[in-house]
N, C-alpha and C. Protein backbone atom coordinates (compact mmCIF):
# COMPACT_ATOMS: atom_id res chain seq x y z
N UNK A 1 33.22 27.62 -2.02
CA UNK A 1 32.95 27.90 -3.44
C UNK A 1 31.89 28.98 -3.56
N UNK A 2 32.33 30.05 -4.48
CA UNK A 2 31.12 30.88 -4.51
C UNK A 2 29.66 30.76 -5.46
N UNK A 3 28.88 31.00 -5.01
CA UNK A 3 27.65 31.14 -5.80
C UNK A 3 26.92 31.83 -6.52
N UNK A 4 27.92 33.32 -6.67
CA UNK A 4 27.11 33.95 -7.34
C UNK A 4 27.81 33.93 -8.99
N UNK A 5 26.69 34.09 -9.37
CA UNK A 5 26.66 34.44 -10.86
C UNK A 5 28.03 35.23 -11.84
N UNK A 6 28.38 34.66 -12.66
CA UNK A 6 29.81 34.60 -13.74
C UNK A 6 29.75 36.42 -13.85
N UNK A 7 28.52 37.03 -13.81
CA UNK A 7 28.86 38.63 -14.33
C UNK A 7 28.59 39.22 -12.99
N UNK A 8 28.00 38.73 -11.90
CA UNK A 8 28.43 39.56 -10.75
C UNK A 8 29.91 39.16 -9.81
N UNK A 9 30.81 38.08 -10.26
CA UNK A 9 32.00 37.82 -10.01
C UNK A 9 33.02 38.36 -10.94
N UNK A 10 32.09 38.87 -12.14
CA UNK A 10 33.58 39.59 -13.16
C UNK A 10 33.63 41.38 -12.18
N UNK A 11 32.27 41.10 -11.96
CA UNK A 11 31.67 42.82 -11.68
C UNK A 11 32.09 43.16 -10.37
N UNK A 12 32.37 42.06 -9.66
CA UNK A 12 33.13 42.19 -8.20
C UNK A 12 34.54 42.64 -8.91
N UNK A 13 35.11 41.85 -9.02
CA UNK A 13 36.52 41.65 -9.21
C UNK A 13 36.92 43.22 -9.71
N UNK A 14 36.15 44.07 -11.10
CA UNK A 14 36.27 45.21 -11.35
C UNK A 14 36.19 46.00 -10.09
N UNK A 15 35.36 46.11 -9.09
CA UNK A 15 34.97 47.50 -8.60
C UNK A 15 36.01 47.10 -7.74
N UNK A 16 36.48 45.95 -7.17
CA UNK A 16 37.66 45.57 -5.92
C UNK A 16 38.80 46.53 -6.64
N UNK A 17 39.19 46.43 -7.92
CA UNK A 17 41.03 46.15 -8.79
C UNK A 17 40.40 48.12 -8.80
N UNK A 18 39.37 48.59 -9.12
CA UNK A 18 39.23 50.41 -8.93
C UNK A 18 39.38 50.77 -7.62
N UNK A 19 39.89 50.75 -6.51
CA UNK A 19 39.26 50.70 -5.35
C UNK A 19 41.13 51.27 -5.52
N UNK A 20 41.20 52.60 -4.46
CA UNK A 20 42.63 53.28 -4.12
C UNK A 20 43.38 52.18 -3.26
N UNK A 21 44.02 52.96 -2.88
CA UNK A 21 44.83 51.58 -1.57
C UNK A 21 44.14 51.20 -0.61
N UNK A 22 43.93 50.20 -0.11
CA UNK A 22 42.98 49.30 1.25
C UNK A 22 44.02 49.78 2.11
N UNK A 23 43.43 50.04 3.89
CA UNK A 23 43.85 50.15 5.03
C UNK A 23 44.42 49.08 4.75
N UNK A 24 44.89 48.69 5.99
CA UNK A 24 45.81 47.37 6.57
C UNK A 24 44.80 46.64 6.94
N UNK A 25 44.70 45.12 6.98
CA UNK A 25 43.79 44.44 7.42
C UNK A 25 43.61 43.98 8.84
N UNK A 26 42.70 43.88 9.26
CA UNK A 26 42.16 43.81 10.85
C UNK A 26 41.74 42.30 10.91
N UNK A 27 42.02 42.14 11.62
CA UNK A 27 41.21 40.40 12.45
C UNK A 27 39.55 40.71 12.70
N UNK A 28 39.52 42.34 13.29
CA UNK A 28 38.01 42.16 13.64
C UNK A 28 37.57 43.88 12.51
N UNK A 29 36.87 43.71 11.25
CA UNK A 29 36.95 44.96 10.55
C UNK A 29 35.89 45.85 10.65
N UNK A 30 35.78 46.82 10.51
CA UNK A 30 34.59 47.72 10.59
C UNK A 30 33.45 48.06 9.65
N UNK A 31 32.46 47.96 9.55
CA UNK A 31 31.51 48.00 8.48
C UNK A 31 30.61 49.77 8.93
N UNK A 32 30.76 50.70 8.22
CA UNK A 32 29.93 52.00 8.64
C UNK A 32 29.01 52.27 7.27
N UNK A 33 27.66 52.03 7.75
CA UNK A 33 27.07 51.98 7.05
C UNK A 33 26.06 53.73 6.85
N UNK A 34 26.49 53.90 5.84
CA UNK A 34 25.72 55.52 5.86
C UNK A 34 24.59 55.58 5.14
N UNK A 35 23.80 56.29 5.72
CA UNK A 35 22.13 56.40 5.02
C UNK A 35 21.14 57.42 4.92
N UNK A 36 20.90 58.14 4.14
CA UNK A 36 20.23 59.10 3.63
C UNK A 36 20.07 59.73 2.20
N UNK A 37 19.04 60.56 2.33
CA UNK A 37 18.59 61.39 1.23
C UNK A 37 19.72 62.21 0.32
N UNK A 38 19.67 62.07 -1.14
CA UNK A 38 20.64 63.08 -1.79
C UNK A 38 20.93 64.19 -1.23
N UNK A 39 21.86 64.75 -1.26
CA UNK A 39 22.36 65.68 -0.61
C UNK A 39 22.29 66.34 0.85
N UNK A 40 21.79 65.24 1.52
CA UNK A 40 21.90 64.97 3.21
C UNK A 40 23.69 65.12 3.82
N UNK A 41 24.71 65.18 2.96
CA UNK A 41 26.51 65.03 3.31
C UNK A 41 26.75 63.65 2.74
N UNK A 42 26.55 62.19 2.57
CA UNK A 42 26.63 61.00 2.75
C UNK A 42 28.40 61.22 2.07
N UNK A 43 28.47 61.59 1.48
CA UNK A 43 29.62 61.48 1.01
C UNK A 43 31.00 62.55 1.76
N UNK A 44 30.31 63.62 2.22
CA UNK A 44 31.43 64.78 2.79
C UNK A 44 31.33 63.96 4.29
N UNK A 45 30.56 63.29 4.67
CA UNK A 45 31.02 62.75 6.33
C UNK A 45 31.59 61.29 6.00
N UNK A 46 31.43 60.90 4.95
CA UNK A 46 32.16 59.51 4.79
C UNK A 46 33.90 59.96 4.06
N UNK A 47 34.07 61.13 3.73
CA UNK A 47 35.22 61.39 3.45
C UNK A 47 35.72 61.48 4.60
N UNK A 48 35.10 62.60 5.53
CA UNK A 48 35.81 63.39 6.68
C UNK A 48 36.14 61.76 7.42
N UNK A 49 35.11 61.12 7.81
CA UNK A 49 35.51 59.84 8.67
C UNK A 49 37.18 59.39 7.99
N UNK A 50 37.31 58.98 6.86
CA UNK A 50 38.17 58.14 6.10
C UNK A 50 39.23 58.96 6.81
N UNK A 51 39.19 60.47 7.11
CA UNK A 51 40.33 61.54 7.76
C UNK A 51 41.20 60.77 8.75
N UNK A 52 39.97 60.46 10.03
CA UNK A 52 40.83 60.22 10.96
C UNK A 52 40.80 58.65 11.31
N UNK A 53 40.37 57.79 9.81
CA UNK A 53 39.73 56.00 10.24
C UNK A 53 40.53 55.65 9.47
N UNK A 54 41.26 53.97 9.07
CA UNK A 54 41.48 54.03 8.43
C UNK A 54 39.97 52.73 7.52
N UNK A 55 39.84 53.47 6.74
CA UNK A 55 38.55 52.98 6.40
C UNK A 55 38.69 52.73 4.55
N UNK A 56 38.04 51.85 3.96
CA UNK A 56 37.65 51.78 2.10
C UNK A 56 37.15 52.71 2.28
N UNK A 57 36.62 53.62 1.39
CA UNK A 57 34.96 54.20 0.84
C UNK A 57 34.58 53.91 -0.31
N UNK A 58 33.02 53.26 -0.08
CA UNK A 58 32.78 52.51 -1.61
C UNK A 58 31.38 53.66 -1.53
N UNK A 59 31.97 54.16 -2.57
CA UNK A 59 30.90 55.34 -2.85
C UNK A 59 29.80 55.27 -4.38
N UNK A 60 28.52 54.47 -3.80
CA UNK A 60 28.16 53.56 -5.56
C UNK A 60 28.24 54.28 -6.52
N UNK A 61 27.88 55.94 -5.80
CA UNK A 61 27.76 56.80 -7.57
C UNK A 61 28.78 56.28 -8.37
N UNK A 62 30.35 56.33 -7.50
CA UNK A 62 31.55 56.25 -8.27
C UNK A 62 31.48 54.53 -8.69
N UNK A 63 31.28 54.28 -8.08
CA UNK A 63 30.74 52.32 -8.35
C UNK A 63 30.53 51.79 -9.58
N UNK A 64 29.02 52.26 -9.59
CA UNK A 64 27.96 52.63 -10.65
C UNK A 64 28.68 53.08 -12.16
N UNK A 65 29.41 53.63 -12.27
CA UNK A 65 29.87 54.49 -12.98
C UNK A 65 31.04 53.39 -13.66
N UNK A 66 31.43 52.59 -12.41
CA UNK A 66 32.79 52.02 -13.41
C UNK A 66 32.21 50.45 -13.98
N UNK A 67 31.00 50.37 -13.38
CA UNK A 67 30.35 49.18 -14.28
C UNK A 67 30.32 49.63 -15.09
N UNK A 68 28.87 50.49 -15.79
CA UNK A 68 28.09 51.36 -16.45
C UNK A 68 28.94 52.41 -16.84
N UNK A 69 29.28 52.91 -18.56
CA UNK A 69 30.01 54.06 -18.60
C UNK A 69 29.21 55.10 -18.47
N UNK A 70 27.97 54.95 -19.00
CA UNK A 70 26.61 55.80 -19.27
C UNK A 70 25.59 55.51 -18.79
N UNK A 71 25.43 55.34 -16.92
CA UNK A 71 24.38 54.80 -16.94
C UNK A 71 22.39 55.14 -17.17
N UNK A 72 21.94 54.45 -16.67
CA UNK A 72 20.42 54.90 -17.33
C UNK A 72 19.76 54.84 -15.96
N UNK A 73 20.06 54.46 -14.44
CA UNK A 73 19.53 53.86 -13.56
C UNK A 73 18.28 53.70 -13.58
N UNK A 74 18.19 52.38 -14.43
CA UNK A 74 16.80 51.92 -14.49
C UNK A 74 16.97 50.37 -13.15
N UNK A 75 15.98 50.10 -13.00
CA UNK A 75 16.02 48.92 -11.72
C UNK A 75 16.92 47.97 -12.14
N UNK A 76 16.87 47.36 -13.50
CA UNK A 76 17.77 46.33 -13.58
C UNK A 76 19.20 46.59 -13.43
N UNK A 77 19.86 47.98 -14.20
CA UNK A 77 21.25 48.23 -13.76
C UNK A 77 21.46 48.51 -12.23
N UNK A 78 20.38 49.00 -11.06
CA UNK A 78 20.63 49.07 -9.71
C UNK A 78 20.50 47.72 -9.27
N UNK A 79 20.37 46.44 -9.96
CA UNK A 79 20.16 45.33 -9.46
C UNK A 79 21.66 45.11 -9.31
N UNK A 80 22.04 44.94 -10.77
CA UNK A 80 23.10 44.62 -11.22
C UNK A 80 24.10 45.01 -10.71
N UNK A 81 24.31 46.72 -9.83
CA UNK A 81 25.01 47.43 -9.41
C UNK A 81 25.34 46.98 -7.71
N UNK A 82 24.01 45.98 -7.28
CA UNK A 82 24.36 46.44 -5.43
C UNK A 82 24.32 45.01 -5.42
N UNK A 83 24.07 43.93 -6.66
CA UNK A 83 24.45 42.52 -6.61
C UNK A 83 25.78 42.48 -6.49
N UNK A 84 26.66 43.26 -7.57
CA UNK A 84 28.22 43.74 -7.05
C UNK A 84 28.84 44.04 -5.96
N UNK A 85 28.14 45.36 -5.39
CA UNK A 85 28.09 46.12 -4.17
C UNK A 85 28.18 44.91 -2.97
N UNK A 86 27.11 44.24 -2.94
CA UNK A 86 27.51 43.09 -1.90
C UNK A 86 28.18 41.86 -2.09
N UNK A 87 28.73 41.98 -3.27
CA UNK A 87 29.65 40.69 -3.36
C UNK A 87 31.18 41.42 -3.01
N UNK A 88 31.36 42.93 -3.29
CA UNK A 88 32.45 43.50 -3.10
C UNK A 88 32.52 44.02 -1.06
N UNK A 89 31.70 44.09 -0.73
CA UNK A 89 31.58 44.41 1.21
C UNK A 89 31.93 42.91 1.46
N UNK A 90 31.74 41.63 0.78
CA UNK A 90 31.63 40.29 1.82
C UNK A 90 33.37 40.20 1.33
N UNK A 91 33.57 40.31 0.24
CA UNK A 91 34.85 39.95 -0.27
C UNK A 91 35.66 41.44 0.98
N UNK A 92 35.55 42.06 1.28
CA UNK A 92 36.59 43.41 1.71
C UNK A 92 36.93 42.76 3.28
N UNK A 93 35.20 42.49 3.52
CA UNK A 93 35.22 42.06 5.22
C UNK A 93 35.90 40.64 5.33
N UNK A 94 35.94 39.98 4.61
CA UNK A 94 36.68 38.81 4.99
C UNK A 94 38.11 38.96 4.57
N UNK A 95 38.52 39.91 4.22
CA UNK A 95 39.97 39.63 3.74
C UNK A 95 40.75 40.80 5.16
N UNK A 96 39.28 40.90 6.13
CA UNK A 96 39.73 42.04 7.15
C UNK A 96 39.76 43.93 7.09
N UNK A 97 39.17 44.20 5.70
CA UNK A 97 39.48 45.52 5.24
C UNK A 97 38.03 46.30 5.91
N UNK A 98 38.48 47.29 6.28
CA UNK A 98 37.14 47.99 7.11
C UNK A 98 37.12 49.02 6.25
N UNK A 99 35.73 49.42 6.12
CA UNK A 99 35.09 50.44 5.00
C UNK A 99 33.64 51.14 5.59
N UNK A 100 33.76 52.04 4.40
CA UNK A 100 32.36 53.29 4.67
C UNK A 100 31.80 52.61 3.33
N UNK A 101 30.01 52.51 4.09
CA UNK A 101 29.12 52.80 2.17
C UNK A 101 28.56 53.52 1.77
N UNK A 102 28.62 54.30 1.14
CA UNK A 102 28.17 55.34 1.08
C UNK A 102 27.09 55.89 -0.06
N UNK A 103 25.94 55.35 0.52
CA UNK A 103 24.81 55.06 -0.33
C UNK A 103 23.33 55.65 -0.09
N UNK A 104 22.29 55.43 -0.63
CA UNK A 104 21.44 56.29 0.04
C UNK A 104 20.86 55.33 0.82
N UNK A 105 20.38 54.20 1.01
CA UNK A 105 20.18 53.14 1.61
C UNK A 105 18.96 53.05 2.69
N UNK A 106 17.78 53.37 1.80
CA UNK A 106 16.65 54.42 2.81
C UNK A 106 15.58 53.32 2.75
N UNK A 107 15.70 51.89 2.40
CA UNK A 107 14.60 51.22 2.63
C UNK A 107 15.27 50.08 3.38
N UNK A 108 14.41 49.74 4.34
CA UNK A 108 14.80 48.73 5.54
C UNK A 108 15.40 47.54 5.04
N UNK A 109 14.25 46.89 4.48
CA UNK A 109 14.64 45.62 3.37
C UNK A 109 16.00 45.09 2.96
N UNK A 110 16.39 46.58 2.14
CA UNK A 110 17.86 46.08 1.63
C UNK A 110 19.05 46.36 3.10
N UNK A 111 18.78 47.46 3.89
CA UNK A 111 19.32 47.64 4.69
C UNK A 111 19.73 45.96 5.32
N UNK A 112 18.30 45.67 5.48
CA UNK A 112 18.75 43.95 6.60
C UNK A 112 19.56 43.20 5.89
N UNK A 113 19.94 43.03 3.94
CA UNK A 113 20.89 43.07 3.18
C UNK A 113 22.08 42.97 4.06
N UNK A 114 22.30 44.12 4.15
CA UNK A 114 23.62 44.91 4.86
C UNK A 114 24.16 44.40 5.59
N UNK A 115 23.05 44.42 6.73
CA UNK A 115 22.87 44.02 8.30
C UNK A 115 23.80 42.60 7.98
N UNK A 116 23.00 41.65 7.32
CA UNK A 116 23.44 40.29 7.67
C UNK A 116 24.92 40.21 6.77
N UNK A 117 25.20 41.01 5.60
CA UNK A 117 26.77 40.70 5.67
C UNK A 117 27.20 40.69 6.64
N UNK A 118 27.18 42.21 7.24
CA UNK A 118 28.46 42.70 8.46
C UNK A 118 28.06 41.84 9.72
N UNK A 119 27.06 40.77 10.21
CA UNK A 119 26.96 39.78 10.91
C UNK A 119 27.44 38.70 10.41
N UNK A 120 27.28 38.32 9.18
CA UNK A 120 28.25 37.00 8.87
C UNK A 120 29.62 37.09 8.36
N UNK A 121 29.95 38.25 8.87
CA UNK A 121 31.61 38.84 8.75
C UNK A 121 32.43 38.99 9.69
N UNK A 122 31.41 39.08 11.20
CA UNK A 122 31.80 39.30 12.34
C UNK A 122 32.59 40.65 12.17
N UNK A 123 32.11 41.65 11.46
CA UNK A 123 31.92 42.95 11.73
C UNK A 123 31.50 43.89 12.47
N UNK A 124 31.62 45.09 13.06
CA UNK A 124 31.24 45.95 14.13
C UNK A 124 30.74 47.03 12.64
N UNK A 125 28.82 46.50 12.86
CA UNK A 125 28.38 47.77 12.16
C UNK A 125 28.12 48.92 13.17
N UNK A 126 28.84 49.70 12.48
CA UNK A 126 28.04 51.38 12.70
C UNK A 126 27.21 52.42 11.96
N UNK A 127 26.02 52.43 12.06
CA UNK A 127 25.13 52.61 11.03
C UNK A 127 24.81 53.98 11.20
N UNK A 128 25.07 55.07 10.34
CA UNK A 128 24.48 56.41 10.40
C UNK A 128 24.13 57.15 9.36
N UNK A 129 22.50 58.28 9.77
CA UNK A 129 21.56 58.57 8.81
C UNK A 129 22.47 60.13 9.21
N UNK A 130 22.30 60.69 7.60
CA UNK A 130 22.62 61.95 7.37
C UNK A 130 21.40 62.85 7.13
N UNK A 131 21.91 63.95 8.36
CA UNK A 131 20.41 64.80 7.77
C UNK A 131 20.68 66.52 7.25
N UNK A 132 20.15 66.77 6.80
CA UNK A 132 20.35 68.29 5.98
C UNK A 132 18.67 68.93 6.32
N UNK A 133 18.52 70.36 6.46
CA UNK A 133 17.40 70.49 6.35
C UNK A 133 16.88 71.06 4.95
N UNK A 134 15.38 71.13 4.04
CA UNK A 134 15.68 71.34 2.80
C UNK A 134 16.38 72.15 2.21
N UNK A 135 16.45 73.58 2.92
CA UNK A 135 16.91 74.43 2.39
C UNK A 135 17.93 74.42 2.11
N UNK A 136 18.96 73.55 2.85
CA UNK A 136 20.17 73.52 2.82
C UNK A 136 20.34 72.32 1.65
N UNK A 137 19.77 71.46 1.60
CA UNK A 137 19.93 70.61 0.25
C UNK A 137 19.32 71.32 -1.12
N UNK A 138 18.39 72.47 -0.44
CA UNK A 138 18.33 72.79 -1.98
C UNK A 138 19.96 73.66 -2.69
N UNK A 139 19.86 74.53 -1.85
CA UNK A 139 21.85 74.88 -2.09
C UNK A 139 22.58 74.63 -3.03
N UNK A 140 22.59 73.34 -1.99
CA UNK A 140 23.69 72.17 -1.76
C UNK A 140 23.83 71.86 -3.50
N UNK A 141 22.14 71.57 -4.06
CA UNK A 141 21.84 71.19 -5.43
C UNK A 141 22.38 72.24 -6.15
N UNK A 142 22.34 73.00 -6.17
CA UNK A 142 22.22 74.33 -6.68
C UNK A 142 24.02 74.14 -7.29
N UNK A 143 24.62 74.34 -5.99
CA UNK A 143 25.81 73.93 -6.40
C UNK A 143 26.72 72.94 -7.44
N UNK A 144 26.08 72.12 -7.03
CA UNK A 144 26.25 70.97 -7.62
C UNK A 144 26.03 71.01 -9.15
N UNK A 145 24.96 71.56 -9.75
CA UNK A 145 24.51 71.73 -10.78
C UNK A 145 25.56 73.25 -11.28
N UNK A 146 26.16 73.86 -10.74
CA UNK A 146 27.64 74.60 -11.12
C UNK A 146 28.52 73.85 -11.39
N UNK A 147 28.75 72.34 -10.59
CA UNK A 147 29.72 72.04 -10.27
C UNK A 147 31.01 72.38 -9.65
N UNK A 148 30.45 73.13 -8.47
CA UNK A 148 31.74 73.98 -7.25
C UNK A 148 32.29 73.13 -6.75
N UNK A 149 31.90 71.62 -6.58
CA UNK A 149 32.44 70.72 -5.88
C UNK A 149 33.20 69.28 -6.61
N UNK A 150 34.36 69.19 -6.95
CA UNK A 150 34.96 68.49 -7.75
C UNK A 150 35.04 67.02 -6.89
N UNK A 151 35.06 67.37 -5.95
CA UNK A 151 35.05 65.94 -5.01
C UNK A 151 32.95 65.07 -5.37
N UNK A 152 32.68 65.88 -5.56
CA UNK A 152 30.42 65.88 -5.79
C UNK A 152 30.72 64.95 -6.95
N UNK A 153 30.09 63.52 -6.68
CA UNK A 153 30.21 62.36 -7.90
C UNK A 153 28.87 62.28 -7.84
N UNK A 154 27.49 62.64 -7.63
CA UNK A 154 26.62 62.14 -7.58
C UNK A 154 26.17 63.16 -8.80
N UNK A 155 24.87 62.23 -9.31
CA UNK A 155 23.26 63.06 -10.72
C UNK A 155 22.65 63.34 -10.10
N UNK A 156 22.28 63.19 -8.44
CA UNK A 156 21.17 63.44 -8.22
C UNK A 156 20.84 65.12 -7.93
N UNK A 157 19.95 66.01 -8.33
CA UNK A 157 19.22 66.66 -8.16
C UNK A 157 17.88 66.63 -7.61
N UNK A 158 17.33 68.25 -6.79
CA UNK A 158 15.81 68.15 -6.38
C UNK A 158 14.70 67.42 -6.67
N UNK A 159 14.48 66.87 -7.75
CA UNK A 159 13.47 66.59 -8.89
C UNK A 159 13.80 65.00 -7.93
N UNK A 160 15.58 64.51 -7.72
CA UNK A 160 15.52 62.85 -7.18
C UNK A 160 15.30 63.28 -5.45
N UNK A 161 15.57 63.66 -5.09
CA UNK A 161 15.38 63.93 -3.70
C UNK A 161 13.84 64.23 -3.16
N UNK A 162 13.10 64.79 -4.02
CA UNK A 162 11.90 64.70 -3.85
C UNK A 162 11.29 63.26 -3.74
N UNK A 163 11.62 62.56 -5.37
CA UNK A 163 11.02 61.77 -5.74
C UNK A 163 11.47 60.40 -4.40
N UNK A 164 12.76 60.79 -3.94
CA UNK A 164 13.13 59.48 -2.99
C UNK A 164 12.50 59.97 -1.71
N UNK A 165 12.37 61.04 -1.46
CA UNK A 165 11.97 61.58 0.04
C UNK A 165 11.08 60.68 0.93
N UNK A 166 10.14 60.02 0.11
CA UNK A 166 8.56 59.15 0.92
C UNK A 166 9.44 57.94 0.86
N UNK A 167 10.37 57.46 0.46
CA UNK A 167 10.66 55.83 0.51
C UNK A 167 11.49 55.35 1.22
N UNK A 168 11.93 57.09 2.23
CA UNK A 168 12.91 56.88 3.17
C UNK A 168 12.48 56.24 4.33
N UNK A 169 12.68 55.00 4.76
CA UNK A 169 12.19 54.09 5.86
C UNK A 169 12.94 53.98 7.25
N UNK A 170 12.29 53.89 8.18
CA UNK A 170 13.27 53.88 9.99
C UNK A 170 13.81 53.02 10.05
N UNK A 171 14.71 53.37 10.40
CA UNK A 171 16.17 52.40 10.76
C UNK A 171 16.00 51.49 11.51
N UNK A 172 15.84 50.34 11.18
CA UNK A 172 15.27 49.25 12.49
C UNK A 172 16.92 48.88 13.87
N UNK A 173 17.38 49.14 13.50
CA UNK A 173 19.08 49.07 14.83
C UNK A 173 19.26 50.51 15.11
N UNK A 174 19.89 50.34 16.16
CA UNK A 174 20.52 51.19 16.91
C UNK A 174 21.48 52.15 15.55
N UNK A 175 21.13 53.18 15.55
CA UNK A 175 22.17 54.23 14.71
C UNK A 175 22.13 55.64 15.19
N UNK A 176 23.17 56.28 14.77
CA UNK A 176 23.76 57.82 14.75
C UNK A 176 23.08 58.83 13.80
N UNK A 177 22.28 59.74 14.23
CA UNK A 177 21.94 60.71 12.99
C UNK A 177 22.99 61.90 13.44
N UNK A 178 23.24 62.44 12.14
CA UNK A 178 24.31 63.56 12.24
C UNK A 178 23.86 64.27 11.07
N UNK A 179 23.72 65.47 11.73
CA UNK A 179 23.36 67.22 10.82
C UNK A 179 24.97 67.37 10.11
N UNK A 180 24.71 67.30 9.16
CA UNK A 180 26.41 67.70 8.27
C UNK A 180 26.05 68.92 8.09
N UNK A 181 24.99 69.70 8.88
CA UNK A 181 25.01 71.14 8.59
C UNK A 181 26.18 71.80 9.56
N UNK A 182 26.32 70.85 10.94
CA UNK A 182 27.68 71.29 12.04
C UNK A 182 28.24 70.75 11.88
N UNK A 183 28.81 70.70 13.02
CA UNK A 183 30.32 70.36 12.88
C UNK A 183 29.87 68.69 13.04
N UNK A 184 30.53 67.92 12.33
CA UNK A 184 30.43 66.26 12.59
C UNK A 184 31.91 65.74 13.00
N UNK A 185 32.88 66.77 13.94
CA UNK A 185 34.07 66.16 14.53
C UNK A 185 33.66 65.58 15.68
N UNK A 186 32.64 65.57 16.61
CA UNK A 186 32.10 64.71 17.87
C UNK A 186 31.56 63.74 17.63
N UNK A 187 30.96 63.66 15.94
CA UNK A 187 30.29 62.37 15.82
C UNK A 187 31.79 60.98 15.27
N UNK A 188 32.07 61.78 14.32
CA UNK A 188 33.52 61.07 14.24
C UNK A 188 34.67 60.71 14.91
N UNK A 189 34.62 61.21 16.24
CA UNK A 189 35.46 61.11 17.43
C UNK A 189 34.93 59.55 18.04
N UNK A 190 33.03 60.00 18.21
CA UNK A 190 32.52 58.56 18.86
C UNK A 190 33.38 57.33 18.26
N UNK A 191 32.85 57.51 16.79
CA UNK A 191 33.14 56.23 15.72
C UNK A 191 33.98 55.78 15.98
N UNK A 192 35.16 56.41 16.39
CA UNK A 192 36.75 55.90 15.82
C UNK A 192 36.64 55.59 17.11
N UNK A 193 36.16 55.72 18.46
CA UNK A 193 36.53 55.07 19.81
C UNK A 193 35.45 54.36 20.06
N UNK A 194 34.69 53.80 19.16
CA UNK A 194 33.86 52.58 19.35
C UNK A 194 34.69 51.35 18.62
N UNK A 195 35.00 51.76 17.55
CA UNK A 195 36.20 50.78 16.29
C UNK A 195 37.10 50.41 17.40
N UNK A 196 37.51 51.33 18.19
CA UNK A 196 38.74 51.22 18.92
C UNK A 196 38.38 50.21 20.00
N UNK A 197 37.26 50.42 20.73
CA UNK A 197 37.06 49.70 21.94
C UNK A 197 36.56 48.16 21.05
N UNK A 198 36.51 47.64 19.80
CA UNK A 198 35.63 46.36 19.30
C UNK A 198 37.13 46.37 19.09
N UNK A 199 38.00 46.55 18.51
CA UNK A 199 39.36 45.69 18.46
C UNK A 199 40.15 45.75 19.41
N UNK A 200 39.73 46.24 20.52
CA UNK A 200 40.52 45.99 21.80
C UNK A 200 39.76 44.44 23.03
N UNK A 201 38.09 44.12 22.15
CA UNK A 201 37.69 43.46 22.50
C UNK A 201 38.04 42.21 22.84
């Protein structure tokens, strides 16, 4: 029987029924947990992965958005938003569906969050920090604020990347950092033959 709360079980159920087609389900599923600063890639290496994985991507901007039509991200709607968020990863991993999150996910705390779904899921996390150097996120913003990139679901601008920059905390497990300034086909090669070697386990 579940325990959580009547509006984070309506709020599951929504972001599951938005969600494109699910891979095929696995006996043993994959949890890749992505983490970094706005405009670090989090989203262009969690696409590229989905390329050659077959993987969800729960990407909160887009998340966020189908709770909230307008949101305000004040603390209580990010409560409200990753109370969902983890009722929708426990519901994916137990039904076997392996997924990317694709979030900024820069304080330890909620990270161990994470951690202990994809352990009480008997999941194979793979946890990786995206890095950009500024210049290249300033750009990146730059762009964004054109809107050159139609696939780019995120608000955040310089002004949030600053403001998140100090609250970014060390990864307490074993993880992958990857420059989405190169090429990230060697880092995505690892992934998919680590997935490979845990369901051959």
């Amino acid at each position: 029987m579940s325990t959580r709360e009547p509006q984070t079980e309506n709020d599951v159920a929504l972001l599951r029924e938005s969600l494109s087609t699910l891979p095929e389900a696995s006996v043993k599923p994959s949890f890749i947990l992505v983490s970094g600063l706005p405009g670090t890639g989090k989203s262009f290496f969690s696409r590229r992965l989905a390329e050659d994985i077959p993987l969800a991507i729960l990407e909160t901007d887009v998340l966020r958005r189908t709770l909230i039509t307008d949101p305000s991200y004040s603390p209580s709607e990010s409560n409200r938003l990753f109370q969902a968020v983890h009722g929708l990863l426990t519901s994916l991993l137990r039904d076997g569906i392996s997924l990317v999150l694709d979030a900024t996910n820069l304080v330890e705390r909620h990270r161990e969050t994470l951690y202990a779904i994809a352990d009480s899921n008997n999941a194979l996390l793979v946890i990786v920090r995206t890095e950009a150097q500024k210049a290249e996120v300033e750009e990146r913003m730059a762009r964004r604020a054109e809107g050159a990139d139609p696939n780019d679901n995120s608000e955040a601008d310089m002004a949030v990347y600053q403001r998140m920059r100090p609250t970014q905390q060390r990864i307490g497990r074993n993880h992958i950092r990857v420059d989405t300034t190169a090429d990230v086909s060697g880092v995505v090669r690892k992934i998919a033959k680590d997935i490979s070697r845990w369901n051959r386990a």
